[in-house]
C-alpha atoms as a PDB file:
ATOM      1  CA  UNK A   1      76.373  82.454 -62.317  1.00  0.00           C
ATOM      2  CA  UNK A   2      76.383  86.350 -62.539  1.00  0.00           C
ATOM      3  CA  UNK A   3      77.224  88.698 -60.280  1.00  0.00           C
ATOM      4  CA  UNK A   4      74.143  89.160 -58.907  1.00  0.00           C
ATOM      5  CA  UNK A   5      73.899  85.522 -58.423  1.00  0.00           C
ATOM      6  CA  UNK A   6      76.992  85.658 -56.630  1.00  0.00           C
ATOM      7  CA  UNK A   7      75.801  88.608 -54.080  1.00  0.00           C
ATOM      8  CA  UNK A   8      73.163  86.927 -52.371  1.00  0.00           C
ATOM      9  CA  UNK A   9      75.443  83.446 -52.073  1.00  0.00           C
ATOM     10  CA  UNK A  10      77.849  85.387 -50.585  1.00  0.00           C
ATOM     11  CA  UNK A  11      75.515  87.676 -48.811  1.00  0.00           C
ATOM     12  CA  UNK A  12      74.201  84.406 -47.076  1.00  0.00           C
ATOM     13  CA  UNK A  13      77.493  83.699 -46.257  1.00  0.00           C
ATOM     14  CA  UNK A  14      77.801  86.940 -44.612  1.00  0.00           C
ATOM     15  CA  UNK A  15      74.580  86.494 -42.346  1.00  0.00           C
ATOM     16  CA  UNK A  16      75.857  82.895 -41.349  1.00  0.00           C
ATOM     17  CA  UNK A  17      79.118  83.871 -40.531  1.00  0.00           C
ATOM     18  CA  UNK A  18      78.074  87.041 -38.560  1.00  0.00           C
ATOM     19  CA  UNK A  19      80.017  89.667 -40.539  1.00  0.00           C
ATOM     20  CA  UNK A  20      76.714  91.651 -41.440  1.00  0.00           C
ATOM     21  CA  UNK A  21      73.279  91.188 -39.459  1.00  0.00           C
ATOM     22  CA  UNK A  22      70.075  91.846 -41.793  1.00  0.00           C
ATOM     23  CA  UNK A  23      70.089  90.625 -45.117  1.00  0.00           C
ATOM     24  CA  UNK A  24      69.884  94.397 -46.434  1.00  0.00           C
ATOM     25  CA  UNK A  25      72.897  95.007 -44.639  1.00  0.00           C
ATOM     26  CA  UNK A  26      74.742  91.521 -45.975  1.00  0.00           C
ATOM     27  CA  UNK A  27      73.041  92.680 -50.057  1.00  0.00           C
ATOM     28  CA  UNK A  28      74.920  96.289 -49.452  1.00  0.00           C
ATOM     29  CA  UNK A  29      77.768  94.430 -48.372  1.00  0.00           C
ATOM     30  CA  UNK A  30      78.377  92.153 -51.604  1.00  0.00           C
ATOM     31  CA  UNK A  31      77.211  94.504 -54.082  1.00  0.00           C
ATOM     32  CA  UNK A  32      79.879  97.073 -52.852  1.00  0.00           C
ATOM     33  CA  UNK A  33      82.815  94.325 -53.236  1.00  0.00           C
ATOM     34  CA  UNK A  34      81.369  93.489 -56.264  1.00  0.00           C
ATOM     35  CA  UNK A  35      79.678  96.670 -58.269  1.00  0.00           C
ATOM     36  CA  UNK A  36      81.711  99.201 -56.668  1.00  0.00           C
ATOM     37  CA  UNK A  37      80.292 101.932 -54.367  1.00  0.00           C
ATOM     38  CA  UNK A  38      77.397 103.651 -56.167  1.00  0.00           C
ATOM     39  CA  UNK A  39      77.489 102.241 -59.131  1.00  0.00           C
ATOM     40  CA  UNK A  40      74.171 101.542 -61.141  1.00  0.00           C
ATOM     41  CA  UNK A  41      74.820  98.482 -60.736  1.00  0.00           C
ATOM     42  CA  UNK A  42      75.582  98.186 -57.158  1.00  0.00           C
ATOM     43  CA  UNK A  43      72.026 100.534 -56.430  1.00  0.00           C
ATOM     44  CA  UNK A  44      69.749  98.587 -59.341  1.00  0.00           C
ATOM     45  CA  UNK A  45      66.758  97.267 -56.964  1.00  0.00           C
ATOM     46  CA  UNK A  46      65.590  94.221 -58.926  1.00  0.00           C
ATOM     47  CA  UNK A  47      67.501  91.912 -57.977  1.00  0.00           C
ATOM     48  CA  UNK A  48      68.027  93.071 -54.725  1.00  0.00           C
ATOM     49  CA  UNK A  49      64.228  93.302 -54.179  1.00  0.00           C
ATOM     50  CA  UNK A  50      64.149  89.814 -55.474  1.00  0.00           C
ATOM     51  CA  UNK A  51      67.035  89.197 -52.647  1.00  0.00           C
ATOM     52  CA  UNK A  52      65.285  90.854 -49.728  1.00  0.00           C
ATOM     53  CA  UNK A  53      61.619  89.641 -50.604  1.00  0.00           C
ATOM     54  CA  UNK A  54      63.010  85.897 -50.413  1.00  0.00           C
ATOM     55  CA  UNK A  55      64.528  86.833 -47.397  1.00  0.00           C
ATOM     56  CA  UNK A  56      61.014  88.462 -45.871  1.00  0.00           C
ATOM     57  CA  UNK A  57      59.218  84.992 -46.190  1.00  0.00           C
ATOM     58  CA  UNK A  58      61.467  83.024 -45.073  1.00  0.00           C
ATOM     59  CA  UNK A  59      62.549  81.076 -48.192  1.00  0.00           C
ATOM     60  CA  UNK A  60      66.207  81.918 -47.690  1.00  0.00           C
ATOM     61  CA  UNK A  61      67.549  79.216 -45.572  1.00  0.00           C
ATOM     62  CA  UNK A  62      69.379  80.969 -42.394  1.00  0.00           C
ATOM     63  CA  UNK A  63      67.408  83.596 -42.919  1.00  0.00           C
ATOM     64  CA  UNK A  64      64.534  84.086 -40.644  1.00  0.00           C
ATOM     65  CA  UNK A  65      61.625  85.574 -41.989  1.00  0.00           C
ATOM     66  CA  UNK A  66      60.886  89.635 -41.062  1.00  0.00           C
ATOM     67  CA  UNK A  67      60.564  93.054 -43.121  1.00  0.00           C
ATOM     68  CA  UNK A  68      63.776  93.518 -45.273  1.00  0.00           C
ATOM     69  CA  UNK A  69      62.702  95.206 -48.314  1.00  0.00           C
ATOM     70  CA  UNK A  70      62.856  99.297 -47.973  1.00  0.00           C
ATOM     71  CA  UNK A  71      61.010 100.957 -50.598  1.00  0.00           C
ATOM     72  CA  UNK A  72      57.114 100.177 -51.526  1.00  0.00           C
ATOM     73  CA  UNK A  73      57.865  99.645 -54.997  1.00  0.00           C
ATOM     74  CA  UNK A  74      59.548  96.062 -54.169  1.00  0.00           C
ATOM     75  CA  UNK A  75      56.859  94.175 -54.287  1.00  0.00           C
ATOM     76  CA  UNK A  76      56.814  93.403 -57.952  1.00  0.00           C
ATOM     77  CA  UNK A  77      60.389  91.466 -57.763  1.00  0.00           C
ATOM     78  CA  UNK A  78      59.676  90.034 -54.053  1.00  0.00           C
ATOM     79  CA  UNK A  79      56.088  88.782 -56.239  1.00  0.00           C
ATOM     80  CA  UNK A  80      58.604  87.641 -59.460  1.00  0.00           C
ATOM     81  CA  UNK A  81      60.981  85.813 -56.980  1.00  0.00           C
ATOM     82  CA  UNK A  82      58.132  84.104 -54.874  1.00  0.00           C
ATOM     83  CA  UNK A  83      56.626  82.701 -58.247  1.00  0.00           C
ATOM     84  CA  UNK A  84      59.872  81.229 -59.482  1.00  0.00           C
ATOM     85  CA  UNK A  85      60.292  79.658 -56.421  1.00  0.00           C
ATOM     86  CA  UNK A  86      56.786  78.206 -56.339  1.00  0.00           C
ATOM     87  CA  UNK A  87      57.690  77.121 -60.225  1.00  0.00           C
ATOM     88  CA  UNK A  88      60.933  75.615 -59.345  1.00  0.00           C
ATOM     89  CA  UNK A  89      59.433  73.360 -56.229  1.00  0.00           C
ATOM     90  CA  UNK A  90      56.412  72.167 -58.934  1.00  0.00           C
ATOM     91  CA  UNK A  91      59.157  71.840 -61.765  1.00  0.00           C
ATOM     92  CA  UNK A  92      62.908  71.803 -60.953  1.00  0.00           C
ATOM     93  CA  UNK A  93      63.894  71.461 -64.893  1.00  0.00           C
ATOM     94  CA  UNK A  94      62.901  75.157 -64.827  1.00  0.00           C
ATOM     95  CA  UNK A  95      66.405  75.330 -63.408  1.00  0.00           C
ATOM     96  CA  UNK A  96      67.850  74.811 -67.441  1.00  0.00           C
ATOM     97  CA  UNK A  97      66.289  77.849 -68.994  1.00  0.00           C
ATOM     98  CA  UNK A  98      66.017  80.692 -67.072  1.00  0.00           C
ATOM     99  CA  UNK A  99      64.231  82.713 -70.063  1.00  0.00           C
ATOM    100  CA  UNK A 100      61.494  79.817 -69.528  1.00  0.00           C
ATOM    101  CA  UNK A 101      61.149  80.528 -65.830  1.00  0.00           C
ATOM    102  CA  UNK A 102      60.561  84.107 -66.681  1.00  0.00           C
ATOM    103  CA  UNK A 103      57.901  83.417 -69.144  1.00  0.00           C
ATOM    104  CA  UNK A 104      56.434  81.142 -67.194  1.00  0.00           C
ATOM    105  CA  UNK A 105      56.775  84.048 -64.023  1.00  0.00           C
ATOM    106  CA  UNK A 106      55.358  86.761 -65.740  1.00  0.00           C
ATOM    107  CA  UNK A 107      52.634  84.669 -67.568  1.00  0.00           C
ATOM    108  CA  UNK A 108      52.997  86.320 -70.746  1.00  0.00           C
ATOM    109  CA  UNK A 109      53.539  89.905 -70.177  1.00  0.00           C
ATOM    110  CA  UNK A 110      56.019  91.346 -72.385  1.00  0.00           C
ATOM    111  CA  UNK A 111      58.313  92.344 -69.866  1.00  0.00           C
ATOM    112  CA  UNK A 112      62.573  91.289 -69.652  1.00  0.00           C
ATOM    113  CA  UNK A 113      63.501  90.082 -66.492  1.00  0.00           C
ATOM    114  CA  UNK A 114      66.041  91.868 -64.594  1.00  0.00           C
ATOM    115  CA  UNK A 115      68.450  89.613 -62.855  1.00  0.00           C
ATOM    116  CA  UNK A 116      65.643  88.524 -60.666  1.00  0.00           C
ATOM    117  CA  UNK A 117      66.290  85.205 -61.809  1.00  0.00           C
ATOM    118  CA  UNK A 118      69.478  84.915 -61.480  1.00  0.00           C
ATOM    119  CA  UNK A 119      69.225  85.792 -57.526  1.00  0.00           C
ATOM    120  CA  UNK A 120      66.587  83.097 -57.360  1.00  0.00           C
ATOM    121  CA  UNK A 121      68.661  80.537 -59.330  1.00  0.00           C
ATOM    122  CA  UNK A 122      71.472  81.025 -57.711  1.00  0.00           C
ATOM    123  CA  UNK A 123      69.843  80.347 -54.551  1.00  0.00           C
ATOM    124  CA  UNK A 124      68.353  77.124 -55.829  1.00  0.00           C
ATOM    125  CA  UNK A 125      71.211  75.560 -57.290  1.00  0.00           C
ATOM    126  CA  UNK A 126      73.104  76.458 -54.161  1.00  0.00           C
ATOM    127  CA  UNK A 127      70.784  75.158 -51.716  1.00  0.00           C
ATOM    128  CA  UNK A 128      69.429  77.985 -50.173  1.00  0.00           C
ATOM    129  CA  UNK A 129      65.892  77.915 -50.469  1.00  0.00           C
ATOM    130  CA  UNK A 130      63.853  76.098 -48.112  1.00  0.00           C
END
């Protein structure tokens, strides 16, 4: 599992143990520990988007469902994360190859994914989605 992976397992854990209250809050939280403050890496919105737009409908078990995301442009990786979701529940082998899920999310566009799928596989293997 990568790092970004890891945040939202342990930003979960955050929420359910009540050391951070919105799932943005728990996602700053993790990234920090884990990117460093500021970094690209702790600021790059794909994943996070992917994070926070789980979170929004509710697929993130403990996680009840409200307005998380905080820029208009994350609708593209909430969209990417629904979709592998939705792919996952009709085909959990997806969970194997995640450049498969990616084609198979993207339907052919010639795009790279962007640690999207590692939030939402992550999530799946751990559990978390409902």
């Amino acid at each position: 599992m990568n790092k970004y992976g890891q945040a939202a397992i342990k930003a979960i854990k955050l929420i359910e143990t009540n050391q951070a209250s919105t799932a943005l809050e728990a996602w700053n939280i993790t990234t920090k520990e884990l990117f460093g403050i500021g970094t690209s890496s702790q600021k790059k919105g794909c994943p996070k988007n992917a994070f926070l737009g789980l979170c929004e409908t509710g697929l993130v078990s403990c996680i009840p469902q409200g307005n998380y995301t905080v820029r208009s442009d994350s609708s593209k990786n909430k969209g990417y994360a629904i979709r592998a979701v939705q792919l996952l529940k009709e085909n959990p082998i997806l969970t194997e190859n995640k450049n498969a899920l990616w084609e198979l999310v993207i339907d052919g566009e010639a795009k790279k994914h962007n640690s999207q799928m590692d939030v939402v596989l992550a999530l799946w293997k751990d559990g978390r989605i409902s």
